[in-house]
N, C-alpha and C. Protein backbone atom coordinates (compact mmCIF):
# COMPACT_ATOMS: atom_id res chain seq x y z
N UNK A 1 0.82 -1.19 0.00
CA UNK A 1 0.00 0.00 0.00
C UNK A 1 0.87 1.25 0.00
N UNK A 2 1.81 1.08 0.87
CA UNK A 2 2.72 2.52 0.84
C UNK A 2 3.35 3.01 -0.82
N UNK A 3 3.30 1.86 -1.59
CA UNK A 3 3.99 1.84 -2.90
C UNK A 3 3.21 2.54 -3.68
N UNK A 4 1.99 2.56 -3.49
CA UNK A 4 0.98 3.15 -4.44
C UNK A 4 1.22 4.55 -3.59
N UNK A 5 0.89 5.07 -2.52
CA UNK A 5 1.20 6.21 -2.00
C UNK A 5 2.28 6.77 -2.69
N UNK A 6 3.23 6.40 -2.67
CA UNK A 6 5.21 6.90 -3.31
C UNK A 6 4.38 7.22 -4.33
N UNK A 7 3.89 6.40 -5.34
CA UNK A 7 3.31 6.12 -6.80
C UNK A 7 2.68 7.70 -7.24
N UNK A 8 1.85 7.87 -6.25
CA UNK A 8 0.74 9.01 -6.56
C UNK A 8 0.98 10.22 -5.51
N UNK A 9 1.70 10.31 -5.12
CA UNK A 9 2.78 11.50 -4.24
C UNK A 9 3.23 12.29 -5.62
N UNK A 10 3.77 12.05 -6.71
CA UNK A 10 3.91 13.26 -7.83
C UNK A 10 2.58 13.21 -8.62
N UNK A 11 2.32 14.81 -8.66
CA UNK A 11 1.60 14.98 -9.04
C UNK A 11 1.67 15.14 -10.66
N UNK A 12 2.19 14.64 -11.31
CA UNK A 12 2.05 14.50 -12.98
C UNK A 12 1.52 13.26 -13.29
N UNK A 13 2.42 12.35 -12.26
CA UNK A 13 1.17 10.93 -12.15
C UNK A 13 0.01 10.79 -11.85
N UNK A 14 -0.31 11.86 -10.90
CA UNK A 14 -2.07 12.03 -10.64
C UNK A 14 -2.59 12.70 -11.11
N UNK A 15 -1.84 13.46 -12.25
CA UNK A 15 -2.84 13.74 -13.59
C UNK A 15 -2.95 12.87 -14.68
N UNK A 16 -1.95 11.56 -14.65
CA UNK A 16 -2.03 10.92 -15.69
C UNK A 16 -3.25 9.76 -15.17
N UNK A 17 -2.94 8.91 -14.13
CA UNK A 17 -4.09 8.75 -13.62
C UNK A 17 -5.34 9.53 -13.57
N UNK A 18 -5.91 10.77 -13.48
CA UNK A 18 -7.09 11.47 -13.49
C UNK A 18 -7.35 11.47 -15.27
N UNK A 19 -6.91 11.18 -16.04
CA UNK A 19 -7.17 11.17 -17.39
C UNK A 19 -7.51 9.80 -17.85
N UNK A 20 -7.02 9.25 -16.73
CA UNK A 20 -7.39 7.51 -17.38
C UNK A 20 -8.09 6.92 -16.60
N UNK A 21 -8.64 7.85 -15.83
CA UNK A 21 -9.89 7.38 -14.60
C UNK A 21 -10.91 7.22 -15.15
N UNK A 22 -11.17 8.12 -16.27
CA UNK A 22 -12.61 8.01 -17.13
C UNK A 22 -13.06 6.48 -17.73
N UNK A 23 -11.83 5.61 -17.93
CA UNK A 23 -11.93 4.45 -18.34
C UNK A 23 -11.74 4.35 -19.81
N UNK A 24 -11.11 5.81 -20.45
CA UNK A 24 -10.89 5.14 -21.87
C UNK A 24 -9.12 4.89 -21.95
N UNK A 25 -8.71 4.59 -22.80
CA UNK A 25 -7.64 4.30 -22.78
C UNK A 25 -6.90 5.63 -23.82
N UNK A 26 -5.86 5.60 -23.31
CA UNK A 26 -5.03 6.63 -23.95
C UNK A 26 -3.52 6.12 -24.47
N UNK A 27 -3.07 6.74 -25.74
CA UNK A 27 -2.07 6.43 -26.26
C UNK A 27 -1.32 7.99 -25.35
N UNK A 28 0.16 7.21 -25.70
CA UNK A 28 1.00 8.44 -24.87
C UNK A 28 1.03 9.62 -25.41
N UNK A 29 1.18 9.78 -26.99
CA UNK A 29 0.67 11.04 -27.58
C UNK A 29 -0.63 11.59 -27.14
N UNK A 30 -1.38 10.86 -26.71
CA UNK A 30 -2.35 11.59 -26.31
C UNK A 30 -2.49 12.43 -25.11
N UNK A 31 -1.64 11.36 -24.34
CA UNK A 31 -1.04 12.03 -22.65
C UNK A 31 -0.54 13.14 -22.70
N UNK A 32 0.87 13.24 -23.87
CA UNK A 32 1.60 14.30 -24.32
C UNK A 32 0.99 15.50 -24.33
N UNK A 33 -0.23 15.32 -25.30
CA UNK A 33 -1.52 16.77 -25.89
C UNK A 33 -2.06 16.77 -25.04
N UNK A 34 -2.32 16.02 -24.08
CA UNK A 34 -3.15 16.61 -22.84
C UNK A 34 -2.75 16.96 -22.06
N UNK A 35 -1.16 16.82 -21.65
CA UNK A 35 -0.57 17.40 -20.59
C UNK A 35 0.35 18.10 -20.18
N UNK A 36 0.53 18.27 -21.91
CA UNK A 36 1.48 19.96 -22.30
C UNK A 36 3.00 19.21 -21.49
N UNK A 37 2.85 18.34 -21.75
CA UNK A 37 4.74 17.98 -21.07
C UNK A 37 5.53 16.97 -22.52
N UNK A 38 6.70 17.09 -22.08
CA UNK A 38 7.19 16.12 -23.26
C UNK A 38 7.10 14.63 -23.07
N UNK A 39 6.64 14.04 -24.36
CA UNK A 39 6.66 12.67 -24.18
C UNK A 39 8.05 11.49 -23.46
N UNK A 40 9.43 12.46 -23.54
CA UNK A 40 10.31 11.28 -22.58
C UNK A 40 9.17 11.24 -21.03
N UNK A 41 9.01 12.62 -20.55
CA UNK A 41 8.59 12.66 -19.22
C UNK A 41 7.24 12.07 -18.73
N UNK A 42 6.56 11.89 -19.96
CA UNK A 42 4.89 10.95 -19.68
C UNK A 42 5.37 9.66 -19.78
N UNK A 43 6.11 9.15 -20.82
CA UNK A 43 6.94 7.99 -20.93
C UNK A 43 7.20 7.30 -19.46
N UNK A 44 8.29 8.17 -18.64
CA UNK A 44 9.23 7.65 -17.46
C UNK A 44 7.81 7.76 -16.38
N UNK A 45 7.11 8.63 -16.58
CA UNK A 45 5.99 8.31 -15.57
C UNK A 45 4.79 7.09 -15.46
N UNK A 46 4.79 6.67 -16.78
CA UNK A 46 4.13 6.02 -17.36
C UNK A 46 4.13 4.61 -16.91
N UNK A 47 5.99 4.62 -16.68
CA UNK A 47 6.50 3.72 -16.26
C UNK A 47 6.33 3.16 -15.11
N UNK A 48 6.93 4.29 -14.02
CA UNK A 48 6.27 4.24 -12.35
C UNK A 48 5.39 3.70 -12.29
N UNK A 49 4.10 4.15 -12.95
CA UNK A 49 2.40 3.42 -12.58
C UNK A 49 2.57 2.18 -13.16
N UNK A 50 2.76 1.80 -14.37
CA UNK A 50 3.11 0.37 -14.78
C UNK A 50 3.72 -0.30 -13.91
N UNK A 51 4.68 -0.44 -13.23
CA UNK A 51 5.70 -1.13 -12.62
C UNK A 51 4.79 -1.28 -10.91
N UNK A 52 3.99 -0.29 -10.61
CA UNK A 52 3.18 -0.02 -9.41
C UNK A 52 1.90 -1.05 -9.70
N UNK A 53 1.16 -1.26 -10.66
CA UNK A 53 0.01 -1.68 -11.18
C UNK A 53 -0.65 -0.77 -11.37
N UNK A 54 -0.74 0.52 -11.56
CA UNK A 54 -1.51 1.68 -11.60
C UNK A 54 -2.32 1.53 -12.97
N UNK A 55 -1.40 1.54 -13.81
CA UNK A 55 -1.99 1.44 -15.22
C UNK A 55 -1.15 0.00 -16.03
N UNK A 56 -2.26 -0.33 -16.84
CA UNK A 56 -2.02 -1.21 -17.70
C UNK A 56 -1.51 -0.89 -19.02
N UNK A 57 -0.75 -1.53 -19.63
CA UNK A 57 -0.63 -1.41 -21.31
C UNK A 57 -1.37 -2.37 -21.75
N UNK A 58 -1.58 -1.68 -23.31
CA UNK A 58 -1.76 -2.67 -24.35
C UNK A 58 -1.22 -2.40 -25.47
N UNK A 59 -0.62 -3.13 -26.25
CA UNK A 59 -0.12 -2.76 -27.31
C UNK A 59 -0.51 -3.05 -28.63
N UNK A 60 -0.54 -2.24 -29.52
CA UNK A 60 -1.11 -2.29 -30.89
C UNK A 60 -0.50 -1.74 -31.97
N UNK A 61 0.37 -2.70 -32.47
CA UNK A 61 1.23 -1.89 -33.69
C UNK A 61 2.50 -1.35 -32.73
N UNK A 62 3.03 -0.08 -33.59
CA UNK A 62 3.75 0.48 -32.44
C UNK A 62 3.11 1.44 -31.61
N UNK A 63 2.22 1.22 -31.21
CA UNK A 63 1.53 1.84 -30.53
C UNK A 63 1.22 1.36 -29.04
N UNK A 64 1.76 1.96 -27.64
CA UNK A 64 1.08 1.56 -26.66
C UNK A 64 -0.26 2.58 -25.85
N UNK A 65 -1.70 1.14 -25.57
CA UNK A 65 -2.44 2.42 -24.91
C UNK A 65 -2.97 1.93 -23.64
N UNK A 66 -2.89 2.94 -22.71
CA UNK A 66 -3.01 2.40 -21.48
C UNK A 66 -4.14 3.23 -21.00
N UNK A 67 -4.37 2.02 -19.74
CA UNK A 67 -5.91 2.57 -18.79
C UNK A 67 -5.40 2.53 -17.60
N UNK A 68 -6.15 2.65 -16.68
CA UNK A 68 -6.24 2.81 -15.10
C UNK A 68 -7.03 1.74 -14.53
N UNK A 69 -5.79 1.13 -13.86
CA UNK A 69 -6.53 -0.56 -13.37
C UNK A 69 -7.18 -0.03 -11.60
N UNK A 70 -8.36 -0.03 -11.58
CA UNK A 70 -8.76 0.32 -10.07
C UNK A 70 -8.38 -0.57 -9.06
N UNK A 71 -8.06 -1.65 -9.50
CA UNK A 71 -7.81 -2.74 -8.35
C UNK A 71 -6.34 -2.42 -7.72
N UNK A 72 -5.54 -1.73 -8.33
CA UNK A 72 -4.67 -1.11 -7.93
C UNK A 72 -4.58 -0.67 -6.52
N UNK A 73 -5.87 0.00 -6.48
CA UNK A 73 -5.97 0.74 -5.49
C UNK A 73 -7.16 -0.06 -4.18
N UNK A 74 -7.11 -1.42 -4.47
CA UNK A 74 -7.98 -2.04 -3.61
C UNK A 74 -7.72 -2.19 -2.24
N UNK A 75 -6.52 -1.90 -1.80
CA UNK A 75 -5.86 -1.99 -0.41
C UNK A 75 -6.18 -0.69 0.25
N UNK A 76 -5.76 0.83 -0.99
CA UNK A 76 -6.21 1.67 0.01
C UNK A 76 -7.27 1.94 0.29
N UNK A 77 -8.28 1.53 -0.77
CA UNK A 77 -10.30 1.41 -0.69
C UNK A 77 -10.08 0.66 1.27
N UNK A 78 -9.86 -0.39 1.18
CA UNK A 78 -9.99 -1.29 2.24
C UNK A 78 -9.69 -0.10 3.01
N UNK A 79 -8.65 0.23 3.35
CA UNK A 79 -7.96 0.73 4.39
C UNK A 79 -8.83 2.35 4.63
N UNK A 80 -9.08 2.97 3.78
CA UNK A 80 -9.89 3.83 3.81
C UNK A 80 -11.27 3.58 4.48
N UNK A 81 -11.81 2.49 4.07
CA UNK A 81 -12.88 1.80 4.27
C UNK A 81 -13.37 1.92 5.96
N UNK A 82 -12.34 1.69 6.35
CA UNK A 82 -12.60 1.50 7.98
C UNK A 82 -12.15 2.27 9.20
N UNK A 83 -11.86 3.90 7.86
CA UNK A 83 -12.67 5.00 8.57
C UNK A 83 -13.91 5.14 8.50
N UNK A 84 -14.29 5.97 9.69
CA UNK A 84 -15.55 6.34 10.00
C UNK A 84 -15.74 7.87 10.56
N UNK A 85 -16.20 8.77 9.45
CA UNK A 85 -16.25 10.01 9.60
C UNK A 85 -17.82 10.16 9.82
N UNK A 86 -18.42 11.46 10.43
CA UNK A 86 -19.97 11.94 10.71
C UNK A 86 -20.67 11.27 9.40
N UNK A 87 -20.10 12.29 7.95
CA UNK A 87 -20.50 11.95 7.18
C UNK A 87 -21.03 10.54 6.02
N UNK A 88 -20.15 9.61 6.48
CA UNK A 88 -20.34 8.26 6.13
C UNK A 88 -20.94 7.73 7.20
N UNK A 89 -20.92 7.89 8.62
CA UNK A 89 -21.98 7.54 9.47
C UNK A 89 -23.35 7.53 9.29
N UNK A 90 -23.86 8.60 8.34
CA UNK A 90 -24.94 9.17 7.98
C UNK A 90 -25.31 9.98 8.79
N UNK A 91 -24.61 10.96 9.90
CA UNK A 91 -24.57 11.90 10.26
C UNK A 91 -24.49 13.24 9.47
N UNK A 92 -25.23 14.67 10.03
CA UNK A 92 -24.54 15.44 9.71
C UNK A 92 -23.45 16.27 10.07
N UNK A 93 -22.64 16.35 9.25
CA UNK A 93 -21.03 16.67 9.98
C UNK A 93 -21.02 18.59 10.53
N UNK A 94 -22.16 19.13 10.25
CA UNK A 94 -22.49 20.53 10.46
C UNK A 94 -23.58 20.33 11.40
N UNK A 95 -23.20 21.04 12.50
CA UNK A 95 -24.64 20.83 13.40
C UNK A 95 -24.89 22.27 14.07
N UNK A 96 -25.84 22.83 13.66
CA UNK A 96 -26.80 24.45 13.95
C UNK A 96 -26.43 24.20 15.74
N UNK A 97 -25.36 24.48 15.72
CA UNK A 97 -25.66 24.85 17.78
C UNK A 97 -26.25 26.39 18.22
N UNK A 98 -26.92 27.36 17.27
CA UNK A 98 -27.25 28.32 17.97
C UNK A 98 -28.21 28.28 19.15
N UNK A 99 -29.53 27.58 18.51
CA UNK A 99 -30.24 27.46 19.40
C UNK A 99 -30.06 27.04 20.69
N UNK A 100 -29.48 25.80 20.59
CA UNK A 100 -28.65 25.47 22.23
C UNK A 100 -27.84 26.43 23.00
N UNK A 101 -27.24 27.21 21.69
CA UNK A 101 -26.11 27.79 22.41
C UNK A 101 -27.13 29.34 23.17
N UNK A 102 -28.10 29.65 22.63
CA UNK A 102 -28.57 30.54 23.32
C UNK A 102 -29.23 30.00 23.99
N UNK A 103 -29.95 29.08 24.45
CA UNK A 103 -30.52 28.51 25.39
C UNK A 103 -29.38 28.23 26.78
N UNK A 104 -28.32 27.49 26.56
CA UNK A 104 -27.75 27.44 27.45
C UNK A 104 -27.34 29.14 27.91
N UNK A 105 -26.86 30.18 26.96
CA UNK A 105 -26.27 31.20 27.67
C UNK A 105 -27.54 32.01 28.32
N UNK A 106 -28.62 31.43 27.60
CA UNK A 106 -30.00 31.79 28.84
C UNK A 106 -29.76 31.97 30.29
N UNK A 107 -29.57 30.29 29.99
CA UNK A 107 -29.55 29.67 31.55
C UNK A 107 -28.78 30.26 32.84
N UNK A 108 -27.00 30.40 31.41
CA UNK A 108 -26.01 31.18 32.52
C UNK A 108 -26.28 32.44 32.95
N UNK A 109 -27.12 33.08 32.05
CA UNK A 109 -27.31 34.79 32.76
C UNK A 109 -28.12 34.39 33.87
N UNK A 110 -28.96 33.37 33.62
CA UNK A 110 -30.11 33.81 35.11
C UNK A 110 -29.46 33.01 36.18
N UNK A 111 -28.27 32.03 35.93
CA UNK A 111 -27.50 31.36 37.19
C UNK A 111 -26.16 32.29 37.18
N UNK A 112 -26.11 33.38 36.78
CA UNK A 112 -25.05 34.30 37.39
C UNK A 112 -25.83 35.93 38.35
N UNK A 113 -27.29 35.80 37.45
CA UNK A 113 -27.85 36.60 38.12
C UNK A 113 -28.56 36.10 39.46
N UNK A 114 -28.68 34.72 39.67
CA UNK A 114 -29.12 34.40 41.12
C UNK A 114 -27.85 34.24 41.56
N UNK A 115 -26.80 34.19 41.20
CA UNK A 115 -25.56 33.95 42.41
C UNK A 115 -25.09 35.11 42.61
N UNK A 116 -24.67 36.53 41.94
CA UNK A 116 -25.10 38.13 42.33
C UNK A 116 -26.27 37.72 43.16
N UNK A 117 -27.31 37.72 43.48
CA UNK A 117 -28.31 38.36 44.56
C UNK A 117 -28.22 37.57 45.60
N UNK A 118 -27.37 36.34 45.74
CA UNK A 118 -27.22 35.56 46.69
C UNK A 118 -25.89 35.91 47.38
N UNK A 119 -24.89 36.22 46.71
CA UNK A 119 -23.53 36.89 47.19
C UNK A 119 -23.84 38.71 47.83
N UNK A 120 -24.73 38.95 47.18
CA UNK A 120 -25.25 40.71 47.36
C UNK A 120 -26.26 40.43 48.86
N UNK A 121 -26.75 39.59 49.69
CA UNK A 121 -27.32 39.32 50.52
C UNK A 121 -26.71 38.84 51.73
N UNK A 122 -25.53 37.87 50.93
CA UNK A 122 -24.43 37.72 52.11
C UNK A 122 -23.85 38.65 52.28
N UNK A 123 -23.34 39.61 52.03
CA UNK A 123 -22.82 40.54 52.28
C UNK A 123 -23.30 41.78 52.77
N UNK A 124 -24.59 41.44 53.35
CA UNK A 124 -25.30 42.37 54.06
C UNK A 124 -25.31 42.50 55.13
């Protein structure tokens, strides 16, 4: 799991991945035109995710075109998985405390104003 982390820690790889998330497959010229970088450098990245399982080749002619294998990422799904935030609880993660909150500071004015008239009496 940490390997895929290293993997997708540069971010030119997680644009090449975000282009092949859609599920079509892309030739590297295409990577190239889409990502305004030179083809050695989509190439050597290309590589990383290959060698990671990130992305697959296929080859056709001289042509290679690659996709985005999700299972790749099935360890960190898992591992992700078994957090538990408000929101996946089916909680809501925003909760309106005004009302409470003026209700309680209700409370404190009239329990600071009976402990003034109770301290103002002892002291008589």
């Amino acid at each position: 799991m940490s390997d895929v982390f290293d993997v997708l820690a540069d971010s030119t790889r997680r644009d090449i991945v975000d282009l092949l998330r859609s599920g079509s497959e892309m030739s590297v010229g295409q990577l190239v035109e889409s990502l305004g970088i030179t083809q050695p450098t989509v190439s050597k990245h290309l590589k990383v995710l290959r060698d990671a399982g990130v992305v697959v080749a296929r080859e056709e002619g001289q042509h290679r075109y690659y996709r985005f294998d999700e299972r790749s990422l099935s360890d960190v799904q898992t591992w992700v998985g078994g957090v538990t935030t408000a929101s996946s609880a089916g909680a809501d993660p925003f909760v309106d405390l005004r009302e409470p909150g003026m209700a309680v500071g209700s409370v404190a004015k009239d329990v600071m104003t009976w402990v003034d008239d109770v301290m103002a009496k002892i002291r008589r």
